[in-house]
Protein backbone atom coordinates (compact mmCIF):
# COMPACT_ATOMS: atom_id res chain seq x y z
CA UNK A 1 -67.76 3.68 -144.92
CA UNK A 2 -69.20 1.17 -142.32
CA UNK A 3 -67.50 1.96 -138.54
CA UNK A 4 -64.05 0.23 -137.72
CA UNK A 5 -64.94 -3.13 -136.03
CA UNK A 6 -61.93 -3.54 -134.16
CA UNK A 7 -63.31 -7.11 -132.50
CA UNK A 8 -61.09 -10.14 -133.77
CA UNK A 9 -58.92 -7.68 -136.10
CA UNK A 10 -54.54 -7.39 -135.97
CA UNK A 11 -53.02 -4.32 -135.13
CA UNK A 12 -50.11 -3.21 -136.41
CA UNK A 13 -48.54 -0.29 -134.14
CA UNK A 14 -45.32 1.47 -134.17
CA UNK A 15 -44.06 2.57 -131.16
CA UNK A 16 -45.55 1.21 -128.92
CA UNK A 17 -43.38 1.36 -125.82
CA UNK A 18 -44.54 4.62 -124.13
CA UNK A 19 -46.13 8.20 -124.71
CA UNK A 20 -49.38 7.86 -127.30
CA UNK A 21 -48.01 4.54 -128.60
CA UNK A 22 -48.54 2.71 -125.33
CA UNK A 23 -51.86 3.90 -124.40
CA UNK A 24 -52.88 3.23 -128.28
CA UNK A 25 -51.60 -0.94 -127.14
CA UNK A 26 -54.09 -0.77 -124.28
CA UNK A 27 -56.84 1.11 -125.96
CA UNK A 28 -56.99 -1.37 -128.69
CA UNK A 29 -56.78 -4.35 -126.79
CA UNK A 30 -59.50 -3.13 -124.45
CA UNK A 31 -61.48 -3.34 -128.27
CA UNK A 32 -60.48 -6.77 -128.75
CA UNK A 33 -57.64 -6.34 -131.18
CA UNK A 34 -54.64 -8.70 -131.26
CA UNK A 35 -51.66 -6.67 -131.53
CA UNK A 36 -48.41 -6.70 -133.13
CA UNK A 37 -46.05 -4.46 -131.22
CA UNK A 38 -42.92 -2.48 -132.68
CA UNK A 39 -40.34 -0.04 -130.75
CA UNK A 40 -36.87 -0.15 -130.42
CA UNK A 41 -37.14 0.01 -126.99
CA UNK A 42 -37.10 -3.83 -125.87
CA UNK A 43 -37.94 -3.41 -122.57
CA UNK A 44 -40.41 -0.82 -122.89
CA UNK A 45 -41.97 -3.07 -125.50
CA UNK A 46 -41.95 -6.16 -122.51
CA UNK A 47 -43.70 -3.89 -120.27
CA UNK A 48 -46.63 -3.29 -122.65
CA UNK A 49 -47.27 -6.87 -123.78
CA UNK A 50 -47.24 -8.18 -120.33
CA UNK A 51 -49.41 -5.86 -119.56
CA UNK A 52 -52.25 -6.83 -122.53
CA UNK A 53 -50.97 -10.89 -122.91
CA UNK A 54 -53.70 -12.52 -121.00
CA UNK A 55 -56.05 -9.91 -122.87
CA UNK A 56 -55.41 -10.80 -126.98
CA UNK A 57 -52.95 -12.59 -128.70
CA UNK A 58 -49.89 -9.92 -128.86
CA UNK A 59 -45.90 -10.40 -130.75
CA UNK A 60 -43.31 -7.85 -130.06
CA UNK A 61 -40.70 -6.77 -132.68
CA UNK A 62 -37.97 -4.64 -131.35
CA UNK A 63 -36.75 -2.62 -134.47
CA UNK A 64 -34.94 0.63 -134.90
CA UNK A 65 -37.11 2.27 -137.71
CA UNK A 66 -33.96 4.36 -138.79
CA UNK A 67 -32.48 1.02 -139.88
CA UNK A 68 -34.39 0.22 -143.87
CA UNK A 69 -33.14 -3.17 -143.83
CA UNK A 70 -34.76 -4.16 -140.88
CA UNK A 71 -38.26 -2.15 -141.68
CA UNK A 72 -38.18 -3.82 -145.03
CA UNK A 73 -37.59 -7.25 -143.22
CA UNK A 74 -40.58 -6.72 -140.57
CA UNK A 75 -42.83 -5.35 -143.91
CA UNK A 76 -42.27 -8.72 -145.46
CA UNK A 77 -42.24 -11.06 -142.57
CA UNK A 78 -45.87 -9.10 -141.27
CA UNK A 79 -47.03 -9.01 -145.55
CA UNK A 80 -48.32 -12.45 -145.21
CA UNK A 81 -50.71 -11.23 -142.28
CA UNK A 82 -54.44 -10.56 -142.23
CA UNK A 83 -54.24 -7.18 -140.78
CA UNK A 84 -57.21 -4.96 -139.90
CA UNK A 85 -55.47 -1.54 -138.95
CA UNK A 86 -51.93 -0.04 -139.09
CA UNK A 87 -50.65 2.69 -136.79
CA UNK A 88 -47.52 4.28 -138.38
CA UNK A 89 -47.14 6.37 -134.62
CA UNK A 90 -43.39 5.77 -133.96
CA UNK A 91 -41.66 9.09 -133.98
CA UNK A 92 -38.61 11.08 -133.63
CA UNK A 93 -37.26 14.87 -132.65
CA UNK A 94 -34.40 17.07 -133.69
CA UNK A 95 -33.67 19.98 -132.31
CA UNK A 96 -32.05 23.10 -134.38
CA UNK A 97 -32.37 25.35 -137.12
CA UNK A 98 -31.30 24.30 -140.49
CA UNK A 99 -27.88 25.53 -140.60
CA UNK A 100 -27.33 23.87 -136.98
CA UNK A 101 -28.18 20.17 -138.03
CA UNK A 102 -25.74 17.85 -140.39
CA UNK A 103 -27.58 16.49 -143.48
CA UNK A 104 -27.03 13.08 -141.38
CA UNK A 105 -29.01 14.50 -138.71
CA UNK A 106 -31.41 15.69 -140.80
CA UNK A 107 -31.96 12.66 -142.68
CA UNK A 108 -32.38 10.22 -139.19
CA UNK A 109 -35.78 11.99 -138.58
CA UNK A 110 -36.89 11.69 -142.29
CA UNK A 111 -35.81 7.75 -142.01
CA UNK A 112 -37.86 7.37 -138.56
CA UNK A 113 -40.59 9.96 -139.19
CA UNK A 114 -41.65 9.44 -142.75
CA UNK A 115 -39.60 6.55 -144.88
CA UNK A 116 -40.20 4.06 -142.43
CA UNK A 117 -43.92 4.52 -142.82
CA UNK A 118 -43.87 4.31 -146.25
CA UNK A 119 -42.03 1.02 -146.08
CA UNK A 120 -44.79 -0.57 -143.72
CA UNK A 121 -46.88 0.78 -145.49
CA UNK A 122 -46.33 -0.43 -149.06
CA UNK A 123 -45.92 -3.65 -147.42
CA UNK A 124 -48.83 -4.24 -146.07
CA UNK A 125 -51.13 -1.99 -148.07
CA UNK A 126 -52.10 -5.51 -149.73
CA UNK A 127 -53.17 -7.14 -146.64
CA UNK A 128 -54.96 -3.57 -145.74
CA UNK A 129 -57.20 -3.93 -148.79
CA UNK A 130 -57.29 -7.42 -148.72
CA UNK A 131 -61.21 -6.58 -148.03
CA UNK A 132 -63.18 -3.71 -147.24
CA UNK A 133 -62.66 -2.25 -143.67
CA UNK A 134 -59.17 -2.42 -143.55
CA UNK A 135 -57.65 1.23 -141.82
CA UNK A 136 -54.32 3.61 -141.81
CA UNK A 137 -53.66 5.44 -139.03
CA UNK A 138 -50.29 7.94 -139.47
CA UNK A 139 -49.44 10.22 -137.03
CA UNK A 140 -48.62 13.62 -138.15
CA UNK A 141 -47.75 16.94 -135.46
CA UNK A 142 -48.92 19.58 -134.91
CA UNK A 143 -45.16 20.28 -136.52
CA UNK A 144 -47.17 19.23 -140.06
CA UNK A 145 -49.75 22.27 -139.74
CA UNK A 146 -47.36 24.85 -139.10
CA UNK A 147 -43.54 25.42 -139.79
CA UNK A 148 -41.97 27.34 -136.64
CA UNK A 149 -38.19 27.83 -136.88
CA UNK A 150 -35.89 25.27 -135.02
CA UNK A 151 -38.17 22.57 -136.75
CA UNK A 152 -36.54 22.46 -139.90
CA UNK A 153 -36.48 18.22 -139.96
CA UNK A 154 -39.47 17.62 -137.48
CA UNK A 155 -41.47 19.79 -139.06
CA UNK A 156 -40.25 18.22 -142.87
CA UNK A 157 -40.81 15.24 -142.12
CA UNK A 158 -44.63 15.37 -140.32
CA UNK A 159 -45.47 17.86 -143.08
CA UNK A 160 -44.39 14.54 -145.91
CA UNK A 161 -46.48 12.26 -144.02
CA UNK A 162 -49.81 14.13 -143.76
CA UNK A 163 -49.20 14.91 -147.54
CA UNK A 164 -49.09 10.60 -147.86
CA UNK A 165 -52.08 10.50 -145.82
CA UNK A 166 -54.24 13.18 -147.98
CA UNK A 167 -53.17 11.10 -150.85
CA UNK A 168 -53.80 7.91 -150.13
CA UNK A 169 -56.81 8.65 -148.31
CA UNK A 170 -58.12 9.47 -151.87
CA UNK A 171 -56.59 6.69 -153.32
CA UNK A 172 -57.39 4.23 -150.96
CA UNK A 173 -61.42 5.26 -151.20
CA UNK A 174 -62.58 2.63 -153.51
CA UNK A 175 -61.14 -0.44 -151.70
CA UNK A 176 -63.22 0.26 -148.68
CA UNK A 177 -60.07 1.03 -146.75
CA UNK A 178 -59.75 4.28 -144.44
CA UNK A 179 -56.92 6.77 -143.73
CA UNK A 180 -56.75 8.76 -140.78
CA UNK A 181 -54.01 11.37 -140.51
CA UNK A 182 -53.04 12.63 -136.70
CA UNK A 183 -52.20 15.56 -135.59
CA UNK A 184 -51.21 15.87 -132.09
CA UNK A 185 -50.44 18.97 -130.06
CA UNK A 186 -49.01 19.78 -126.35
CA UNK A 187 -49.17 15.78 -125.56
CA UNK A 188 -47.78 14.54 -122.05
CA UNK A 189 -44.95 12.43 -123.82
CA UNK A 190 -41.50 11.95 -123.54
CA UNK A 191 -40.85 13.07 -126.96
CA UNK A 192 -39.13 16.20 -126.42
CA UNK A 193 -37.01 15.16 -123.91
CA UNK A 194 -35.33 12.47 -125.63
CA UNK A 195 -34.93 15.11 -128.79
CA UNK A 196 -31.86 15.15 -129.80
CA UNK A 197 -30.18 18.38 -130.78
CA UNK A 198 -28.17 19.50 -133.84
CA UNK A 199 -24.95 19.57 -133.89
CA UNK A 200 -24.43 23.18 -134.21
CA UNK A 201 -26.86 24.04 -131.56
CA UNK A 202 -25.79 25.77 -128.53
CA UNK A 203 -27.17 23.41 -125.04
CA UNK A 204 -27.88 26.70 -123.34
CA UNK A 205 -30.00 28.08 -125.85
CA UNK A 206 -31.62 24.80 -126.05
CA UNK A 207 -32.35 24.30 -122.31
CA UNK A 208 -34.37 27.20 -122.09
CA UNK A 209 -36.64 26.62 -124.75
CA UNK A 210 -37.57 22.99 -123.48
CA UNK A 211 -38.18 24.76 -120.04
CA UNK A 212 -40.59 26.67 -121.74
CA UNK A 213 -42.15 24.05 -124.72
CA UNK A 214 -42.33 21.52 -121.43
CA UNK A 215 -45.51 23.91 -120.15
CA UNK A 216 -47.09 23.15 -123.12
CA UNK A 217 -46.96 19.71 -122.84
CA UNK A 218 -50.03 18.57 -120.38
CA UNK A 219 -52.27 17.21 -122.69
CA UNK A 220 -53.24 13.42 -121.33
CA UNK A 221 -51.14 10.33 -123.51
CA UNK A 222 -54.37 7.80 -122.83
CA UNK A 223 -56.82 10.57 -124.07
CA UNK A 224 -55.20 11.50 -127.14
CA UNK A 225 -55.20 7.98 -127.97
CA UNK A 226 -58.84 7.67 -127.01
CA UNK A 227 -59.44 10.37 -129.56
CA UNK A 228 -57.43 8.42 -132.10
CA UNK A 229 -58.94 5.48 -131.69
CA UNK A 230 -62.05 7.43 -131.83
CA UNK A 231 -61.48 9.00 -134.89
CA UNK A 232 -60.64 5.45 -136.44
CA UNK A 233 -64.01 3.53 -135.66
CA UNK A 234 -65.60 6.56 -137.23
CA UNK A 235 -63.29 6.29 -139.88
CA UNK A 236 -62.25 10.19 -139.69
CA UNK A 237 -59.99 11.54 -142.26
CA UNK A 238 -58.26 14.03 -139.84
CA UNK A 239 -58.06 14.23 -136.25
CA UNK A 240 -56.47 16.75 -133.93
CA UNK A 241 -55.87 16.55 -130.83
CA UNK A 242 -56.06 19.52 -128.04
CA UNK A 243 -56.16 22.75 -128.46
CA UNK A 244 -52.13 23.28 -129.11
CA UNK A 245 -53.42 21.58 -132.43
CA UNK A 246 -56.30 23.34 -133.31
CA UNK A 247 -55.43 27.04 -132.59
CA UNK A 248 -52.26 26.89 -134.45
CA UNK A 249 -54.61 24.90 -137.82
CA UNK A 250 -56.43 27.51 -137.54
CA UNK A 251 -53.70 30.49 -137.62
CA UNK A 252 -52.36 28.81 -140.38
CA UNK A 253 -55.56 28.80 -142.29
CA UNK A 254 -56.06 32.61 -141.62
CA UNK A 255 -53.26 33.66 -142.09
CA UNK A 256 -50.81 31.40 -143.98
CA UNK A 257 -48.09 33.65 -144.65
CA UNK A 258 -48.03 35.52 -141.55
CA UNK A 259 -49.33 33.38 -138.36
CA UNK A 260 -45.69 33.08 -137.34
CA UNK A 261 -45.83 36.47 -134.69
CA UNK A 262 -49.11 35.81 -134.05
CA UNK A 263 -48.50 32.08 -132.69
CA UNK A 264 -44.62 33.50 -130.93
CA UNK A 265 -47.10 35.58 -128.68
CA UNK A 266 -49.95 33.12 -127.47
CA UNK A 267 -46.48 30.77 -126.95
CA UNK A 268 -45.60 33.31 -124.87
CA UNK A 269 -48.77 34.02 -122.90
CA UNK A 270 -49.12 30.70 -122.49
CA UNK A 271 -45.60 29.53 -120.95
CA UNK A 272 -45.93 32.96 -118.39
């Protein structure tokens, strides 16, 4: 495939009001895309298009992805679109082990994390392969290389949509239309913070394991989403991002039914 010519193209791009999402907005306007904006944060969303309005053309949709109805609405209203590139980055946490989350629970990062992409995306796969150059971009985890325990959902639901990604990547091949699948690791976002936490889950068990994942974290929002946008002008299939990504593939690959010890202790040495 020919390079992504972002230049006079519409984004599509979930979540866009903070972490990866926002510096994604700015990195693709910088590119001359216009950009349609979704989050459910509406003021977070504000901030952003103010701050790329006098840049490209930019519309905001404030949407809660864990809401069908209103993904299926946006799908159809943005169907009739010529768009370029969609970014299925929006994302969601939940803390716990299996037996300490409600099947409610549960299901919220499934709607968020995986069925709200495939609702964009069947939507506008049309417009996508309208003509060749079109591009997916769906942001995976490091969560969908590996399986560590408390991750039962997260984990579930990142490991679905790289299996989307593989698959239409192959299926997508003969329309001239590229799939990128992310997978980000230790990223400087706000992500685990706002995690929620099972409802079984005991707070003090939970507090010290975010004092310890927060270590990890330190991994620069704008250049992940530099590498991203990277990865989609080159038309990548898979791109991960820092090292918290990579070691862990790796382990996996080694070793797939054992890297769990092996990863526990460089967690370890590493949040010292």
């Amino acid at each position: 495939m020919q390079k992504y010519r972002f230049g006079g193209q519409t984004a599509v791009l979930t979540g866009a009001a903070g972490g990866i999402g926002e510096q994604l907005a700015y990195g693709l306007a910088e590119r001359g895309s216009d950009l349609v904006l979704v989050d459910r944060d509406a003021e977070g969303l504000a901030r952003v298009a103010d701050r790329v309005r006098d840049t490209v053309k930019v519309e905001t949709h404030v949407v809660d992805l864990a809401d069908r109805a209103a993904v299926t609405a946006l799908g159809e209203e943005l169907a009739t679109r010529r768009i370029g590139l969609l970014v299925n980055n929006a994302g969601v946490a939940l803390g716990g082990r299996f037996r300490q989350v409600t099947l409610e629970e549960f299901e919220w990062v499934m709607d968020v994390n995986f069925r709200a992409p495939v609702v964009l995306t069947h939507h506008l796969l049309p417009a996508l392969t309208a003509e060749p150059g079109g591009h997916l971009v769906n942001v995976s985890s490091l969560y969908g290389l590996i399986g560590p325990a408390g991750q039962s959902a997260y984990s579930s639901s990142k490991f679905a949509i790289r299996g989307f990604s593989e698959v239409l990547r192959h299926e997508l091949a003969e329309t001239g239309t590229g799939v990128t699948q992310v997978h980000p690791g230790g990223i400087r976002t706000d992500v685990a913070k706002n995690a929620r936490l099972g409802s079984g889950v005991d707070p003090a068990e939970v507090a010290q394991h975010q004092a310890a994942f927060a270590k990890l974290l330190s991994y620069p929002p704008e250049k992940a989403a530099a590498e991203i946008l990277d990865g989609v002008e080159h038309r990548r299939p898979r791109v991960l991002i820092a090292a918290s990504a990579r070691v862990p593939d790796l382990l996996a690959r080694l070793l797939p039914g054992s890297y769990g010890p092996v990863l526990d202790r460089l967690i370890a040495l590493t949040t010292r």
